[in-house]
N, C-alpha and C. Protein backbone atom coordinates (compact mmCIF):
# COMPACT_ATOMS: atom_id res chain seq x y z
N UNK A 1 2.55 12.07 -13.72
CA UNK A 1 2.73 11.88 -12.30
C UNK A 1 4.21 12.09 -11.99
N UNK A 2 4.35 13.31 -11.02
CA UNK A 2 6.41 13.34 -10.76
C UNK A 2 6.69 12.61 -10.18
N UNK A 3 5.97 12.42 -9.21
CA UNK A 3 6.37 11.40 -7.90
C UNK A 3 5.66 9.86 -8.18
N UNK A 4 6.25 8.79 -8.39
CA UNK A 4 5.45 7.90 -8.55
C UNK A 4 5.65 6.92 -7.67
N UNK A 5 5.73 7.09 -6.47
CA UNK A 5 5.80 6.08 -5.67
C UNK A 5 4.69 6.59 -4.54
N UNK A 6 3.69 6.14 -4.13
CA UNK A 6 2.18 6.21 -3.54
C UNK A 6 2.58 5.40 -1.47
N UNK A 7 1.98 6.19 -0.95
CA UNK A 7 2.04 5.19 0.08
C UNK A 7 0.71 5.66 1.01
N UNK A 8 -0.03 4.21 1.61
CA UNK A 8 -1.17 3.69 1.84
C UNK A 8 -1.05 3.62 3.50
N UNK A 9 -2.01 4.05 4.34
CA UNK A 9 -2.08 3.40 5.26
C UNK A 9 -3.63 2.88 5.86
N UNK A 10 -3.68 1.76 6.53
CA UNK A 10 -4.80 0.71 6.19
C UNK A 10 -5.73 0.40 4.87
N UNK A 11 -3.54 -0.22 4.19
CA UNK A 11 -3.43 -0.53 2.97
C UNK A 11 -4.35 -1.56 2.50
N UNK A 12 -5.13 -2.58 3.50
CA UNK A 12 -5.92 -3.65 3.30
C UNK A 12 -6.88 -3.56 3.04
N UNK A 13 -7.58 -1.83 3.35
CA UNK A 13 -8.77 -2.20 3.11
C UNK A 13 -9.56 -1.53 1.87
N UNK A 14 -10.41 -2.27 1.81
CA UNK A 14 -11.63 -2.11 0.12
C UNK A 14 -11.07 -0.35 0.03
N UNK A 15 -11.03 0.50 0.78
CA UNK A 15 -11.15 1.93 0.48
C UNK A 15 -9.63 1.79 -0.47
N UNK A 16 -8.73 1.68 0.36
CA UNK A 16 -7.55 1.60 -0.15
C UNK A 16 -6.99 0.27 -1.30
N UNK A 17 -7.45 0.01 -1.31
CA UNK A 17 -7.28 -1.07 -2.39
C UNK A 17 -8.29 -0.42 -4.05
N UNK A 18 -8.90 0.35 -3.70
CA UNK A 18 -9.53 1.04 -4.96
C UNK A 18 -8.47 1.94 -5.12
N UNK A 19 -7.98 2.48 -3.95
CA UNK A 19 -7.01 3.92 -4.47
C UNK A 19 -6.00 3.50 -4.76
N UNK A 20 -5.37 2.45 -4.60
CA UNK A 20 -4.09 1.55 -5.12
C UNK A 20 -4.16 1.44 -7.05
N UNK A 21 -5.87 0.80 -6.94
CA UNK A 21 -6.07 0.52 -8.03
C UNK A 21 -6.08 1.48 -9.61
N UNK A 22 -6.11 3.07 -9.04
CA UNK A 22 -6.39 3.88 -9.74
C UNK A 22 -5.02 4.61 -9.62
N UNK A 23 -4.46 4.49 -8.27
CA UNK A 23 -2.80 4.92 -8.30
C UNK A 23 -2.17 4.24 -9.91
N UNK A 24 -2.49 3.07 -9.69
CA UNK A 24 -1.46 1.95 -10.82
C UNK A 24 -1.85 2.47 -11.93
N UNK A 25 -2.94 2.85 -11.86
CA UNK A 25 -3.68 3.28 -13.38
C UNK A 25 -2.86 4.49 -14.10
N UNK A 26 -2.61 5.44 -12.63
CA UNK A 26 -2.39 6.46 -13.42
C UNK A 26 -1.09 6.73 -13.27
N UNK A 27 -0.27 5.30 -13.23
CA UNK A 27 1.49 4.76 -13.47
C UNK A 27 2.09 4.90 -12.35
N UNK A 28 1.61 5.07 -10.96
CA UNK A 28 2.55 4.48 -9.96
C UNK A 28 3.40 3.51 -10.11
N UNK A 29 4.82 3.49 -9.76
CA UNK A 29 4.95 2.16 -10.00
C UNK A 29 5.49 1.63 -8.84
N UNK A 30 5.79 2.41 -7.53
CA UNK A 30 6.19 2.14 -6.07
C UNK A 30 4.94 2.16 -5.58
N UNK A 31 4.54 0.88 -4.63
CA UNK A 31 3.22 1.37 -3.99
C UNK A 31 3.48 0.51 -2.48
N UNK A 32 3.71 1.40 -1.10
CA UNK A 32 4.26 1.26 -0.03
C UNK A 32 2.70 1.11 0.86
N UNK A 33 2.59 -0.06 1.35
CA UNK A 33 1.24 -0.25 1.98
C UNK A 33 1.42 -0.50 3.39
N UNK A 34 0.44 0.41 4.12
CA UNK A 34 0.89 -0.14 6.01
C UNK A 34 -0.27 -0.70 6.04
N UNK A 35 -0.46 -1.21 7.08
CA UNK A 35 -1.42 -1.96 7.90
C UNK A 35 -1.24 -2.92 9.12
N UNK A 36 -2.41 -3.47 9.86
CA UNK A 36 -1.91 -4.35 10.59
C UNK A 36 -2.00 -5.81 10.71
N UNK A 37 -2.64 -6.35 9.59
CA UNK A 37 -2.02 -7.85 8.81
C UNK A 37 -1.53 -7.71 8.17
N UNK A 38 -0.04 -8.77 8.10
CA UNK A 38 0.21 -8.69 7.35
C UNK A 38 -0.14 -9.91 6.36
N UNK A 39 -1.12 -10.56 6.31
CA UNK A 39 -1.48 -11.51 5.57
C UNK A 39 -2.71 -10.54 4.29
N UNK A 40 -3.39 -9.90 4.80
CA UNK A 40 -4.08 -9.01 3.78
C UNK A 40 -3.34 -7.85 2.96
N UNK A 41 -2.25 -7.52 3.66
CA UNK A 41 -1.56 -6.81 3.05
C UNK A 41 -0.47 -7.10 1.57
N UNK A 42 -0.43 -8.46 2.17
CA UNK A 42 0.45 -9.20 1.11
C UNK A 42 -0.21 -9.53 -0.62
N UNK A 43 -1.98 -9.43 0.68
CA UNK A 43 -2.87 -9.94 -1.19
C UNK A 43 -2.69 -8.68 -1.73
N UNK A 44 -3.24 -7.25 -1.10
CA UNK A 44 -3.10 -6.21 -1.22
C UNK A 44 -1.70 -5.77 -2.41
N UNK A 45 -1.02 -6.54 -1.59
CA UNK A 45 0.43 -5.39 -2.57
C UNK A 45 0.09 -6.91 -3.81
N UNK A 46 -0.28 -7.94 -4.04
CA UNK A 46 -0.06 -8.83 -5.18
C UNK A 46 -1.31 -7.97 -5.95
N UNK A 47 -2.31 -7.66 -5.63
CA UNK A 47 -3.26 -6.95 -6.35
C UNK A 47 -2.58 -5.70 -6.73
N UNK A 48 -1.68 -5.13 -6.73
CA UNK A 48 -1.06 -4.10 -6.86
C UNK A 48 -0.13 -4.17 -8.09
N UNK A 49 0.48 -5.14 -7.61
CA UNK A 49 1.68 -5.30 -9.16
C UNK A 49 0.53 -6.29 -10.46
N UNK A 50 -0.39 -6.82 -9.46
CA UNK A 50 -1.58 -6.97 -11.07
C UNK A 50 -2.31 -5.85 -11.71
N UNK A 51 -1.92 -5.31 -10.86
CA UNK A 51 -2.60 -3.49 -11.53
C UNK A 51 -1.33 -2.72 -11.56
N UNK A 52 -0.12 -3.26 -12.08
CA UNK A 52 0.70 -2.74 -12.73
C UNK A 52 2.04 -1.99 -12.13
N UNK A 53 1.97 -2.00 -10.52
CA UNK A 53 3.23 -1.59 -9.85
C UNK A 53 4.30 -2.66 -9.98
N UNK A 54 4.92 -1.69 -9.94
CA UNK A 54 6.63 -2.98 -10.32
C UNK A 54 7.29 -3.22 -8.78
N UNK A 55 7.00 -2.25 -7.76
CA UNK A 55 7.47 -2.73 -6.57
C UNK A 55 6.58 -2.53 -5.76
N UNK A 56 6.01 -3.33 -4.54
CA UNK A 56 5.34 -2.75 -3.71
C UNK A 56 6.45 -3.14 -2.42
N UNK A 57 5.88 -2.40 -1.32
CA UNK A 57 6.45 -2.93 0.26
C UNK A 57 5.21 -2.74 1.09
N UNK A 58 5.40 -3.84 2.03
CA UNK A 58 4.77 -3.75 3.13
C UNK A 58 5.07 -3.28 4.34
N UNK A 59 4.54 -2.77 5.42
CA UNK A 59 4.92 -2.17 6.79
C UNK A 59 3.54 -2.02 7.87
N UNK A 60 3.96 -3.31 8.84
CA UNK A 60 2.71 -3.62 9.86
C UNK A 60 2.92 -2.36 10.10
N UNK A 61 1.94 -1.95 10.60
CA UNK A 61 1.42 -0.40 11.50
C UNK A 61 0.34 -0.24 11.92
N UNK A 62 0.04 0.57 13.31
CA UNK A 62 -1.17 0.37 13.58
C UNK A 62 -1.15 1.88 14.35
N UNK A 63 -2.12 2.50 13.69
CA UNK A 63 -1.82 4.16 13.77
C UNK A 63 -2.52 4.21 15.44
N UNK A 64 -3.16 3.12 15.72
CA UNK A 64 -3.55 3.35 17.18
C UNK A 64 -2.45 3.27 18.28
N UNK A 65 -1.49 2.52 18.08
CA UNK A 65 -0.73 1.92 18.68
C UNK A 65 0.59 3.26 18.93
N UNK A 66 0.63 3.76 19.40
CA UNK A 66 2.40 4.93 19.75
C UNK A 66 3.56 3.95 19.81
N UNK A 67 3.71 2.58 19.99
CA UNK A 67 4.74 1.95 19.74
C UNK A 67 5.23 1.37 18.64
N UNK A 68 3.79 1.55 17.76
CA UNK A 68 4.04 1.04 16.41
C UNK A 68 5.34 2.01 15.96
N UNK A 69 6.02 1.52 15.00
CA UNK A 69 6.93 2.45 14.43
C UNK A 69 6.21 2.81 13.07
N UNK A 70 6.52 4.31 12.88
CA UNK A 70 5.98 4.77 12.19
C UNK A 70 6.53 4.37 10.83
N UNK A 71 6.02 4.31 9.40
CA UNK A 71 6.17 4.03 8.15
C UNK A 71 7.11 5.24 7.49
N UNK A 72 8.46 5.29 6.84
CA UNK A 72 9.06 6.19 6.44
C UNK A 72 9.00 6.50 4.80
C-alpha cells in the first residue's frame, strides 16, 4: 500500500466500519473518518486503532449540509 493513510466519509456507519476494517488489515495506518456524530465516530476511530491504525482523526461533516466544511 503507497499511500497509507485512508479517509472515510459516513465514517460511522456498518458499511464503513467494514472498510476501515480491511483498510487496517491491509496496513493503513492513518485512518481520517467524517461524519455527523461525533459520538459514533469516536467508537468508530477506537475500532480502528483495534484493527491496527496508529492514528485516526475525526471530522463532523455532513455532505448534505454546503456549510459543513469540507474534510481536507
Amino acid at each position: 500500500m503507497d499511500n497509507p493513510e485512508r479517509r472515510r466519509t459516513g465514517g460511522s456507519s456498518d458499511i464503513a466500519r467494514a472498510i476501515t476494517k480491511k483498510l487496517c488489515a491491509a496496513r493503513a495506518h492513518t485512518v481520517v473518518l467524517a461524519g455527523r456524530s461525533q459520538e459514533l465516530l469516536d467508537v468508530a476511530a477506537a475500532e480502528a486503532q483495534e484493527y491496527g491504525a496508529t492514528k485516526t482523526d475525526t471530522v463532523l461533516f455532513d455532505a448534505e449540509d454546503p456549510r459543513t466544511p469540507s474534510a481536507r
